[in-house]
C-alpha atoms as a PDB file:
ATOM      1  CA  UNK A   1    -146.038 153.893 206.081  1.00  0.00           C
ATOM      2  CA  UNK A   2    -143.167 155.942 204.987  1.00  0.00           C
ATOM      3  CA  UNK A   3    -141.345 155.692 201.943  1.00  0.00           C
ATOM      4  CA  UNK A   4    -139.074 153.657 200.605  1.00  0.00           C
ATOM      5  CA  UNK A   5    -135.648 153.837 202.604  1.00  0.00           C
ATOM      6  CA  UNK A   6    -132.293 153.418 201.850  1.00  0.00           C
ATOM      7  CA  UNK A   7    -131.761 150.998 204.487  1.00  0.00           C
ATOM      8  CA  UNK A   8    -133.162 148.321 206.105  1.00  0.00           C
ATOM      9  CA  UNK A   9    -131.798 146.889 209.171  1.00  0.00           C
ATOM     10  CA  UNK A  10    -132.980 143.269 210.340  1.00  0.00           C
ATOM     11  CA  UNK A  11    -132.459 141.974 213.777  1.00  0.00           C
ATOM     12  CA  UNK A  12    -133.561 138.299 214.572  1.00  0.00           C
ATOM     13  CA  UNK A  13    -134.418 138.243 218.240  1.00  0.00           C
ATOM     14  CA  UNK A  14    -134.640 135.558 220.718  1.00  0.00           C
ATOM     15  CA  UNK A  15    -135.095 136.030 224.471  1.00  0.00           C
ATOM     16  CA  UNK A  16    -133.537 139.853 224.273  1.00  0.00           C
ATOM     17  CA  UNK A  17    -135.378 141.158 226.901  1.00  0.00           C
ATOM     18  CA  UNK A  18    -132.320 142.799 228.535  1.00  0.00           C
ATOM     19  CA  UNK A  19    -130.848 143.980 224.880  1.00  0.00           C
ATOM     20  CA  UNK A  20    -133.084 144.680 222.411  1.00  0.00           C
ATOM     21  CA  UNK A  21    -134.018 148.324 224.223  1.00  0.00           C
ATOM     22  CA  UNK A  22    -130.399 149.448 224.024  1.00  0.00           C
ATOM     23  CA  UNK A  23    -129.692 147.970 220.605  1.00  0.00           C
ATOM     24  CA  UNK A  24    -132.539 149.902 218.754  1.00  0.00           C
ATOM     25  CA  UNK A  25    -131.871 152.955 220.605  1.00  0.00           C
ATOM     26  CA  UNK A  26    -128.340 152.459 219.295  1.00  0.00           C
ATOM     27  CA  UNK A  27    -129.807 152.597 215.823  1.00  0.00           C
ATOM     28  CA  UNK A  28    -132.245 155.495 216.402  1.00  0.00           C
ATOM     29  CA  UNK A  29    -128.669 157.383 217.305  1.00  0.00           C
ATOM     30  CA  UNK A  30    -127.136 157.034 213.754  1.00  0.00           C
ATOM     31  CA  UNK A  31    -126.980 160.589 212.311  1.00  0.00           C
ATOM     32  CA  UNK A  32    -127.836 158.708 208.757  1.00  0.00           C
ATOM     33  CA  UNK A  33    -131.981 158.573 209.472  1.00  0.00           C
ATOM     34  CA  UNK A  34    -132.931 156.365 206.066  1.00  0.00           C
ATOM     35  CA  UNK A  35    -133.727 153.507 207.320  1.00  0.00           C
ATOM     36  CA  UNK A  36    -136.149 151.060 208.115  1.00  0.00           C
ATOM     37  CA  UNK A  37    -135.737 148.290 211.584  1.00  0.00           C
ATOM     38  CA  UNK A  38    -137.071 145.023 211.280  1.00  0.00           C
ATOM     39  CA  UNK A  39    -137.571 143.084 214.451  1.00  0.00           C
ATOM     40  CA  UNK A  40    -138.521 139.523 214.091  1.00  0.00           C
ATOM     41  CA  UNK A  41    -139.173 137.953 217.391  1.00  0.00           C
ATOM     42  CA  UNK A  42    -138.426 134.302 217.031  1.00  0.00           C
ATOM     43  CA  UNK A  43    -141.079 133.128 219.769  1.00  0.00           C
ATOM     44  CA  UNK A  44    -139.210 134.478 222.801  1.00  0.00           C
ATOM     45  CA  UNK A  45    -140.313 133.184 225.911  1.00  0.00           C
ATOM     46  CA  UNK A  46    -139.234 136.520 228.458  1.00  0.00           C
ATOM     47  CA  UNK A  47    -140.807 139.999 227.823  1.00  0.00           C
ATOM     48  CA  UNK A  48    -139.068 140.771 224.484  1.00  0.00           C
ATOM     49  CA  UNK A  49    -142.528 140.934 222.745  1.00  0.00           C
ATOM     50  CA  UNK A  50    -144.324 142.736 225.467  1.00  0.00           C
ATOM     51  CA  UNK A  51    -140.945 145.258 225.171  1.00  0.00           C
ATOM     52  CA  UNK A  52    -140.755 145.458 220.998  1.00  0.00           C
ATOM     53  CA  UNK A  53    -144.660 146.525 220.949  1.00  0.00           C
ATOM     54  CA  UNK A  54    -143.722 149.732 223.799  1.00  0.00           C
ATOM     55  CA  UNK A  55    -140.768 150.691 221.373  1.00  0.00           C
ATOM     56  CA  UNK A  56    -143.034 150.058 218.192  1.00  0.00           C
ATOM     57  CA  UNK A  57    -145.874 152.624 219.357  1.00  0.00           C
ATOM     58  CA  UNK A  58    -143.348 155.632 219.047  1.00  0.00           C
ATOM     59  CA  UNK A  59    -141.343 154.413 216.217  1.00  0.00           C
ATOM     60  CA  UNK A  60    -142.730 154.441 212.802  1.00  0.00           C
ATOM     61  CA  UNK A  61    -139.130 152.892 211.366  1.00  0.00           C
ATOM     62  CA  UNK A  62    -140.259 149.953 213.298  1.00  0.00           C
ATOM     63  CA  UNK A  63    -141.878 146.783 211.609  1.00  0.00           C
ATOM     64  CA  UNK A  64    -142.633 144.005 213.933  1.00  0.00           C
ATOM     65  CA  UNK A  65    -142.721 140.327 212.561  1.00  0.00           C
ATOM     66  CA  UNK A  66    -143.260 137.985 215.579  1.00  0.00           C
ATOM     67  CA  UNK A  67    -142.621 134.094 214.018  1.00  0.00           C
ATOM     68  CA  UNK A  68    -145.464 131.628 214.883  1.00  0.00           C
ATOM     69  CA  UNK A  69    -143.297 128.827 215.604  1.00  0.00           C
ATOM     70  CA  UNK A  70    -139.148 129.206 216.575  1.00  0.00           C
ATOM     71  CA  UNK A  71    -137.371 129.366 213.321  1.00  0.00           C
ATOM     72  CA  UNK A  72    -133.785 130.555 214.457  1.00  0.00           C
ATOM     73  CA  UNK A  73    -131.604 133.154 213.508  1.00  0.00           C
ATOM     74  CA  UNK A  74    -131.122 132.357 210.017  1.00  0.00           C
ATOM     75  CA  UNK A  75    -134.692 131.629 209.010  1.00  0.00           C
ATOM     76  CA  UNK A  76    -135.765 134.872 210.696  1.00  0.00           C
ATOM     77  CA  UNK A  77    -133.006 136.785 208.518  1.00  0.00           C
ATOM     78  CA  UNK A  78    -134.849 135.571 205.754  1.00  0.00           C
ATOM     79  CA  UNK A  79    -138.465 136.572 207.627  1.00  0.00           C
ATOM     80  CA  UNK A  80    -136.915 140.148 207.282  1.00  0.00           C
ATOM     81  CA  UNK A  81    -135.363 140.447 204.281  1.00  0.00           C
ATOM     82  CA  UNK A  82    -138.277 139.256 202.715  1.00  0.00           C
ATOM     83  CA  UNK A  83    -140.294 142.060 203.997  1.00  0.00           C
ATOM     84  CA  UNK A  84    -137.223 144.578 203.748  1.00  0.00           C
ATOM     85  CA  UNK A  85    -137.749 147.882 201.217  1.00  0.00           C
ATOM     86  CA  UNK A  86    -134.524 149.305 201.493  1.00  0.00           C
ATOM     87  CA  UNK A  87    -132.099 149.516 198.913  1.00  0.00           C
ATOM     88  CA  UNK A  88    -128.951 148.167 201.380  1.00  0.00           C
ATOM     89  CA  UNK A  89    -129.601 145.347 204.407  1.00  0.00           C
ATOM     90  CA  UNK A  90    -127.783 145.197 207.492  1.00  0.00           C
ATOM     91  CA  UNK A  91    -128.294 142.424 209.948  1.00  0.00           C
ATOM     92  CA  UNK A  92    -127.881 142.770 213.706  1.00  0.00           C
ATOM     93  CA  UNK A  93    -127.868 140.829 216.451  1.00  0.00           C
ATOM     94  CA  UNK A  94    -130.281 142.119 218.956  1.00  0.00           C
ATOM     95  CA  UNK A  95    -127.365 141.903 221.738  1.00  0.00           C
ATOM     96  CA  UNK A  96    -125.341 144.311 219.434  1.00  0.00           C
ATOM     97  CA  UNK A  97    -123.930 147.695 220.389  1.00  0.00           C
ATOM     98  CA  UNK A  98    -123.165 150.952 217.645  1.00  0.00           C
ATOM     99  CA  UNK A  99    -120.494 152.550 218.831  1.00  0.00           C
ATOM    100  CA  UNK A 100    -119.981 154.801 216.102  1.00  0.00           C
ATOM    101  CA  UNK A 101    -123.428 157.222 215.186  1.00  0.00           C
ATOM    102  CA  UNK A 102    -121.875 157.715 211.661  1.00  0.00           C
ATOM    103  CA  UNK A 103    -121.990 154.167 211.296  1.00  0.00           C
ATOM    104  CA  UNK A 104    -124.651 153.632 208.698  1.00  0.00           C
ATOM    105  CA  UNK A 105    -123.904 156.926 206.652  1.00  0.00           C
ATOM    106  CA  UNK A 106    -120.174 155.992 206.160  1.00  0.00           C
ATOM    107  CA  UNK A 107    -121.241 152.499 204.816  1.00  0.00           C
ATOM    108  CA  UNK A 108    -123.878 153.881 202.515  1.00  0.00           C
ATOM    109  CA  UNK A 109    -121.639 156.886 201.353  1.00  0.00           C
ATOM    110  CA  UNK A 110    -119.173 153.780 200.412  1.00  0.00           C
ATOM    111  CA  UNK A 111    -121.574 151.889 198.684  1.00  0.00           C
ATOM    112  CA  UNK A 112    -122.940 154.622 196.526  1.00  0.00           C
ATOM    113  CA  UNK A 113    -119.631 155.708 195.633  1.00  0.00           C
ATOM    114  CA  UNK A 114    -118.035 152.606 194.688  1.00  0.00           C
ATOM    115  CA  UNK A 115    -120.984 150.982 193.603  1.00  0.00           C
ATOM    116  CA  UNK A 116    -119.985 147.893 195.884  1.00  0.00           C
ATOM    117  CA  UNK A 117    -121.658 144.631 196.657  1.00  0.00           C
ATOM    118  CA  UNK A 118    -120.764 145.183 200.387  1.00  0.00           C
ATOM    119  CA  UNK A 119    -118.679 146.621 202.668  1.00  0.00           C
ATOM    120  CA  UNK A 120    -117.412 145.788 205.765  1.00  0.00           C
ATOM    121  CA  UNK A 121    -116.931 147.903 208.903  1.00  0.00           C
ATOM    122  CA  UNK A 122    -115.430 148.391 212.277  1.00  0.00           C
ATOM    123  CA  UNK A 123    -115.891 146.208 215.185  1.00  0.00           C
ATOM    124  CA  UNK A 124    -115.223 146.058 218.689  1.00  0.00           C
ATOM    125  CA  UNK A 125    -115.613 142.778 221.070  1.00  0.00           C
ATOM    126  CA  UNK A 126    -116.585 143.349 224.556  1.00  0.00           C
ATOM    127  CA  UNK A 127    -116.551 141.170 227.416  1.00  0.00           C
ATOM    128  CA  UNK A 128    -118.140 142.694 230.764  1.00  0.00           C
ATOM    129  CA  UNK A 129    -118.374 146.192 228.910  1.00  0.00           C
ATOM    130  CA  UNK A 130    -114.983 146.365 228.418  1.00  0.00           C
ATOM    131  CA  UNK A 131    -112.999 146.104 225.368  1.00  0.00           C
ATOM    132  CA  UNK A 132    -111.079 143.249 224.400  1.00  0.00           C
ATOM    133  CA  UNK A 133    -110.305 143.654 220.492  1.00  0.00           C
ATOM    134  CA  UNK A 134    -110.714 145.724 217.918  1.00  0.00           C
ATOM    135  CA  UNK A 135    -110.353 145.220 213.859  1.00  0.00           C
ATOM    136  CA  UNK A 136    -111.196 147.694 211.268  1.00  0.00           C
ATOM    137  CA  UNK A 137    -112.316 145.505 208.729  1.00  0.00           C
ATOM    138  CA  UNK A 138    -113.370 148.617 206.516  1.00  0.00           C
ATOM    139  CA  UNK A 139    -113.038 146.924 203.094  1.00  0.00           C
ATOM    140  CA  UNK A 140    -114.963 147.293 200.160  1.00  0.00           C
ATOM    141  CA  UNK A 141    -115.485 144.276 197.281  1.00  0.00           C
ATOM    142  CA  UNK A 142    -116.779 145.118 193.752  1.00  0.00           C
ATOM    143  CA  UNK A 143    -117.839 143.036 190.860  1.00  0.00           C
ATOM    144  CA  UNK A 144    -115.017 144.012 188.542  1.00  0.00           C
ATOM    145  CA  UNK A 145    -112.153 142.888 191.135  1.00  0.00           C
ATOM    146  CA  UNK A 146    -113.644 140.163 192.999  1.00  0.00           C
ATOM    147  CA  UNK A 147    -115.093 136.531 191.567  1.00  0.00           C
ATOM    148  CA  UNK A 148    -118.756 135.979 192.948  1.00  0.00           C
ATOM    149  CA  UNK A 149    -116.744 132.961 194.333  1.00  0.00           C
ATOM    150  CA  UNK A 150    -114.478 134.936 195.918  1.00  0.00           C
ATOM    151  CA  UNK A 151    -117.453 137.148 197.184  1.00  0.00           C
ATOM    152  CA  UNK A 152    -119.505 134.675 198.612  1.00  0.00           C
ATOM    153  CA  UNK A 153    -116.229 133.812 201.746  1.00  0.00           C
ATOM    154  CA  UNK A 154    -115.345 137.491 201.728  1.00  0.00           C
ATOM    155  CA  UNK A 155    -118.908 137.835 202.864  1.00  0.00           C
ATOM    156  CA  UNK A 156    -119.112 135.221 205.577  1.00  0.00           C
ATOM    157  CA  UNK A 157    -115.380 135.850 206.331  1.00  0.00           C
ATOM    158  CA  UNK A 158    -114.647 137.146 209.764  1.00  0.00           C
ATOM    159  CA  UNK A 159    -116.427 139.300 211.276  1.00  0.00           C
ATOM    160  CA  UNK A 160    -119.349 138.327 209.356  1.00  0.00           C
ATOM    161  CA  UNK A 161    -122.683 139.340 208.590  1.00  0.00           C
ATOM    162  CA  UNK A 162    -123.168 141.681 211.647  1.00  0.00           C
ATOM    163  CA  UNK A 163    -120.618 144.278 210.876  1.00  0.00           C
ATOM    164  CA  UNK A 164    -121.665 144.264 207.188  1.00  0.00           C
ATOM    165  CA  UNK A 165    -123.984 145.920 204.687  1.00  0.00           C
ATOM    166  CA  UNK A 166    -125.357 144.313 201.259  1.00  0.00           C
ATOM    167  CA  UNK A 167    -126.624 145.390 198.417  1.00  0.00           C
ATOM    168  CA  UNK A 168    -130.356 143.662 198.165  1.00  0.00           C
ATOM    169  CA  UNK A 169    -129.484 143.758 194.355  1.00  0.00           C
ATOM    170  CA  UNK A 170    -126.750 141.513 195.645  1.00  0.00           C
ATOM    171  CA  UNK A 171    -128.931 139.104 197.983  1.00  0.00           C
ATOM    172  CA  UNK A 172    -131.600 139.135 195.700  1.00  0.00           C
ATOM    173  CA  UNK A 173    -129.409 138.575 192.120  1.00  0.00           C
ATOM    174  CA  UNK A 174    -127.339 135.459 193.685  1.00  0.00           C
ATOM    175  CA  UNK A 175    -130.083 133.969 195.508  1.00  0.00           C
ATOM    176  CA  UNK A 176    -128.742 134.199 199.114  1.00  0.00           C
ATOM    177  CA  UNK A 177    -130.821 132.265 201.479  1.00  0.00           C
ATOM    178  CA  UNK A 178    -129.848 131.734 205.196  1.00  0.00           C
ATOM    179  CA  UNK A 179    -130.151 128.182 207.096  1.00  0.00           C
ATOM    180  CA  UNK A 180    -131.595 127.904 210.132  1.00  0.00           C
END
């Protein structure tokens, strides 16, 4: 096992047979290379399994959690962060596409300087591969300007948790549990 990364990224997957490939490779692309992936397969009934164990034998980043009974996306969030090392989370959805390769780098580089809770980052909708809208929702929050209040809709605020990464001091220090 390697050691402790910086990052752990936690992707929830359901019947993402004809995703999950391209989404990890997405990840394996960043130029930032600190990181940890957590799959949890949520009892998918296509060949997601059969496809997360061929990526899994090349990929030490990889941890594989595969639920014993259909939890949903929240509960298997939790699955993952519970097994997470890193010192940041970021969750994906295993349909999700990194367009940028500097992606997790920038967001850590913000983090460590600012010493933020979260930030927030770019993100693109798509609709038949092409682009419909973009927002650059490249904000930062930290404890001295922001309310934990205040924190708590900034974080499930448009876009949400999929274009965002968290402290696990954060997670960890206010308790947040998904539902399922």
């Amino acid at each position: 096992m390697m050691s402790k990364p910086m990052l752990s990224v936690i992707i929830p997957i359901y019947n993402a047979d004809k995703f999950i490939e391209r989404t990890i490779n997405n990840i394996q692309e960043q130029s930032f290379e600190d990181y940890e992936i957590i799959c949890v397969n949520d009892c998918s009934t296509d060949n997601t399994l059969e496809t997360l164990y061929k990526i899994a034998e090349n990929n030490p980043r990889l941890v594989l959690v595969n639920n014993i009974e259909n939890l949903g996306a929240g509960l298997s969030r939790n699955a993952g962060f519970d097994l997470s090392r890193g010192k940041y989370i970021l969750f994906l959805d295993a349909d999700d596409e990194i367009i940028n390769n500097n992606m997790f780098g920038e967001m850590v580089s913000e983090l460590e300087r600012g010493q933020y809770d979260f930030v927030k980052g770019l993100f693109v909708f798509s609709q038949n591969g092409k682009e419909v809208q973009i927002r650059n929702y490249a904000n930062h929050f930290s404890s001295a300007r922001v309310s934990i209040s205040n924190k708590y809709k900034l974080l499930l605020s448009p876009p949400s948790l999929w274009v965002c990464m968290i402290s696990k001091r954060f997670i960890l220090e206010n308790n947040i549990r998904f539902n399922s």
